[in-house]
C-alpha atoms as a PDB file:
ATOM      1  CA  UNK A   1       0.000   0.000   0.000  1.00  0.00           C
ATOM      2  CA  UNK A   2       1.191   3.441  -0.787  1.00  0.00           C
ATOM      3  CA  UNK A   3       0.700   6.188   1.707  1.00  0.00           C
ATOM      4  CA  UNK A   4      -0.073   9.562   0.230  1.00  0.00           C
ATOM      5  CA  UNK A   5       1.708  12.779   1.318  1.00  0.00           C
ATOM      6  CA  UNK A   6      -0.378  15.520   1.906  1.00  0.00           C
ATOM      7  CA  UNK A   7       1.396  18.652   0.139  1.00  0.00           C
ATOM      8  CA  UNK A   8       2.593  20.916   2.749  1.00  0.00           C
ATOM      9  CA  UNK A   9       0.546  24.435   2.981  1.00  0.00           C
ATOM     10  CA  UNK A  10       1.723  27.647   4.264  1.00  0.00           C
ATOM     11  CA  UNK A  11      -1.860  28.456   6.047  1.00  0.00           C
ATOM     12  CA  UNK A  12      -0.385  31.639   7.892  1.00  0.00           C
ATOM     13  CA  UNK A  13       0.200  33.139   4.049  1.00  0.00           C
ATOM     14  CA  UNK A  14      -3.684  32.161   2.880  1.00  0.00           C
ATOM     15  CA  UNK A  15      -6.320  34.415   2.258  1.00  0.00           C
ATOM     16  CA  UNK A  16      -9.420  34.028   2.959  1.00  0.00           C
ATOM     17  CA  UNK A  17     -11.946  32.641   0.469  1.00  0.00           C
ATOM     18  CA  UNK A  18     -14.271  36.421   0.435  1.00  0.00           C
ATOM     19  CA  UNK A  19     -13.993  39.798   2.245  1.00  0.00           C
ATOM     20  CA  UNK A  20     -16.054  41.069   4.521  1.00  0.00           C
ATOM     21  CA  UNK A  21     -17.850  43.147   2.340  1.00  0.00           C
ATOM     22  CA  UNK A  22     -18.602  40.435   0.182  1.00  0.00           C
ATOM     23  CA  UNK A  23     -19.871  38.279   3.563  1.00  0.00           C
ATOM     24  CA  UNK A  24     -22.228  41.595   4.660  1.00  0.00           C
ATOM     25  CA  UNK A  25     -23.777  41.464   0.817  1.00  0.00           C
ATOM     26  CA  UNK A  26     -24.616  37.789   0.791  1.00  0.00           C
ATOM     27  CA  UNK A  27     -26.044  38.112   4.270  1.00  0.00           C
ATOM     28  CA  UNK A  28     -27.661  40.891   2.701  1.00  0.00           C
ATOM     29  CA  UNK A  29     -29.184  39.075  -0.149  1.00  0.00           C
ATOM     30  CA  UNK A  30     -29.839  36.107   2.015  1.00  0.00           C
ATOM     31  CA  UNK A  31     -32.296  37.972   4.056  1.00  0.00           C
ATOM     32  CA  UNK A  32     -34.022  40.070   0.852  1.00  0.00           C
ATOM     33  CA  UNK A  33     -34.476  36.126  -0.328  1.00  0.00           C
ATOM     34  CA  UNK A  34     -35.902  34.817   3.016  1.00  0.00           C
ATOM     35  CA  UNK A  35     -38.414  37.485   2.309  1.00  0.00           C
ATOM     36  CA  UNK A  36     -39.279  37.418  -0.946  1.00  0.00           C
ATOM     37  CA  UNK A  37     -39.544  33.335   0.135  1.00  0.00           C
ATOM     38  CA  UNK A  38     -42.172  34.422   3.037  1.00  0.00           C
ATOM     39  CA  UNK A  39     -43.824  36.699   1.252  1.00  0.00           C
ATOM     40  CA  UNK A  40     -44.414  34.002  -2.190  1.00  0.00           C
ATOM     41  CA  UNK A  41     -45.317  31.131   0.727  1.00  0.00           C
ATOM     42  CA  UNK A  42     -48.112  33.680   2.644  1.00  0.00           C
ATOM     43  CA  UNK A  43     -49.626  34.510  -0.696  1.00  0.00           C
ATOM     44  CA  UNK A  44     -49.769  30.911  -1.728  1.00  0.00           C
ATOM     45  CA  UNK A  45     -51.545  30.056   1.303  1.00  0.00           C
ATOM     46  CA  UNK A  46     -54.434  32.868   0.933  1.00  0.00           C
ATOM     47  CA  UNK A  47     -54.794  31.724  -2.395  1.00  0.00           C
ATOM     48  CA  UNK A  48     -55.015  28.108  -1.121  1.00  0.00           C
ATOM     49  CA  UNK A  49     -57.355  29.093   1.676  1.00  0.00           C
ATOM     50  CA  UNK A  50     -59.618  31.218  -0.321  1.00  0.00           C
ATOM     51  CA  UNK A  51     -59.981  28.636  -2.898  1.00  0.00           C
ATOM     52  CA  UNK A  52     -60.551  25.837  -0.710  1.00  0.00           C
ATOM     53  CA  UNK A  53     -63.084  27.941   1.462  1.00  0.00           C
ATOM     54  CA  UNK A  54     -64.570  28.353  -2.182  1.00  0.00           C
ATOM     55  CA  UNK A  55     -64.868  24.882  -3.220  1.00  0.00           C
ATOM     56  CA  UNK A  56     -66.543  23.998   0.138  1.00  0.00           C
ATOM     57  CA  UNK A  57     -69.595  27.066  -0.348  1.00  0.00           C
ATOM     58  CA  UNK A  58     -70.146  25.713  -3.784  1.00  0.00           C
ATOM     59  CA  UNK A  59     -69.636  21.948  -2.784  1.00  0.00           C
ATOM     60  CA  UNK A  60     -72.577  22.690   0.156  1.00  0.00           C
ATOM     61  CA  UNK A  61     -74.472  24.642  -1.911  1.00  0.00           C
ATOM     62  CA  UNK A  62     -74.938  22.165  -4.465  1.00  0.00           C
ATOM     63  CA  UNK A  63     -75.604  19.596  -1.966  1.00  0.00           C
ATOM     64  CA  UNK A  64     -78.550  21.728  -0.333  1.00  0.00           C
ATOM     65  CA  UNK A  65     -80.029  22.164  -3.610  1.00  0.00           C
ATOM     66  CA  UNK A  66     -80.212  18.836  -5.006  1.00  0.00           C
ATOM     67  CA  UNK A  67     -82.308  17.967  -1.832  1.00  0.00           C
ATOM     68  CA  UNK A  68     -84.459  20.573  -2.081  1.00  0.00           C
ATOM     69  CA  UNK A  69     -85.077  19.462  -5.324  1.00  0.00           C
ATOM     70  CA  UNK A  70     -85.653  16.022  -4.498  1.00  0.00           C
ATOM     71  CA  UNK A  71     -88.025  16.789  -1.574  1.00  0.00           C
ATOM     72  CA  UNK A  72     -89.876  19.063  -3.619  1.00  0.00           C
ATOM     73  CA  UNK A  73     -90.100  16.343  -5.827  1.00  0.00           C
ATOM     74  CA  UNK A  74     -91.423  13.287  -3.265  1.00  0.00           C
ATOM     75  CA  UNK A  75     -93.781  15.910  -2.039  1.00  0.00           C
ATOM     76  CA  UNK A  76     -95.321  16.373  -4.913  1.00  0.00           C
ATOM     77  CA  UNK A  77     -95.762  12.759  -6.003  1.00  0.00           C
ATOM     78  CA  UNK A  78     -97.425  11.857  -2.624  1.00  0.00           C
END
């Protein structure tokens, strides 16, 4: 088996990967995402809720009117 060497690195004369300006604008545009994120999710859920709230009038509705229909129509038969 062959070992490998790791290749030596002079850590003290390394830079570091961004500035700190760069660091402050991603944190920046992290937290203009997290809203625009919030804001898309909150809006998908009124639109969820409305629709669902929606489908259940209209659901009921239709229910409450096919009987009505059908006692009006054993009513009249007896």
């Amino acid at each position: 088996m062959s070992e490998a060497t790791a290749a030596p690195t002079a850590e003290a004369d390394e830079k570091p990967l961004f500035t700190r300006e760069e660091i402050a604008q991603f944190e920046a545009d992290d937290a203009q995402a997290g809203q625009a994120i919030g804001r898309m999710l909150a809006t998908i859920f009124l639109y969820t809720a409305l629709v669902m709230s929606f489908a259940a009038w209209w659901t009921y509705s239709s229910i409450a009117a096919a009987d009505a229909e059908n006692e009006a129509g054993t009513t009249a038969a007896e």
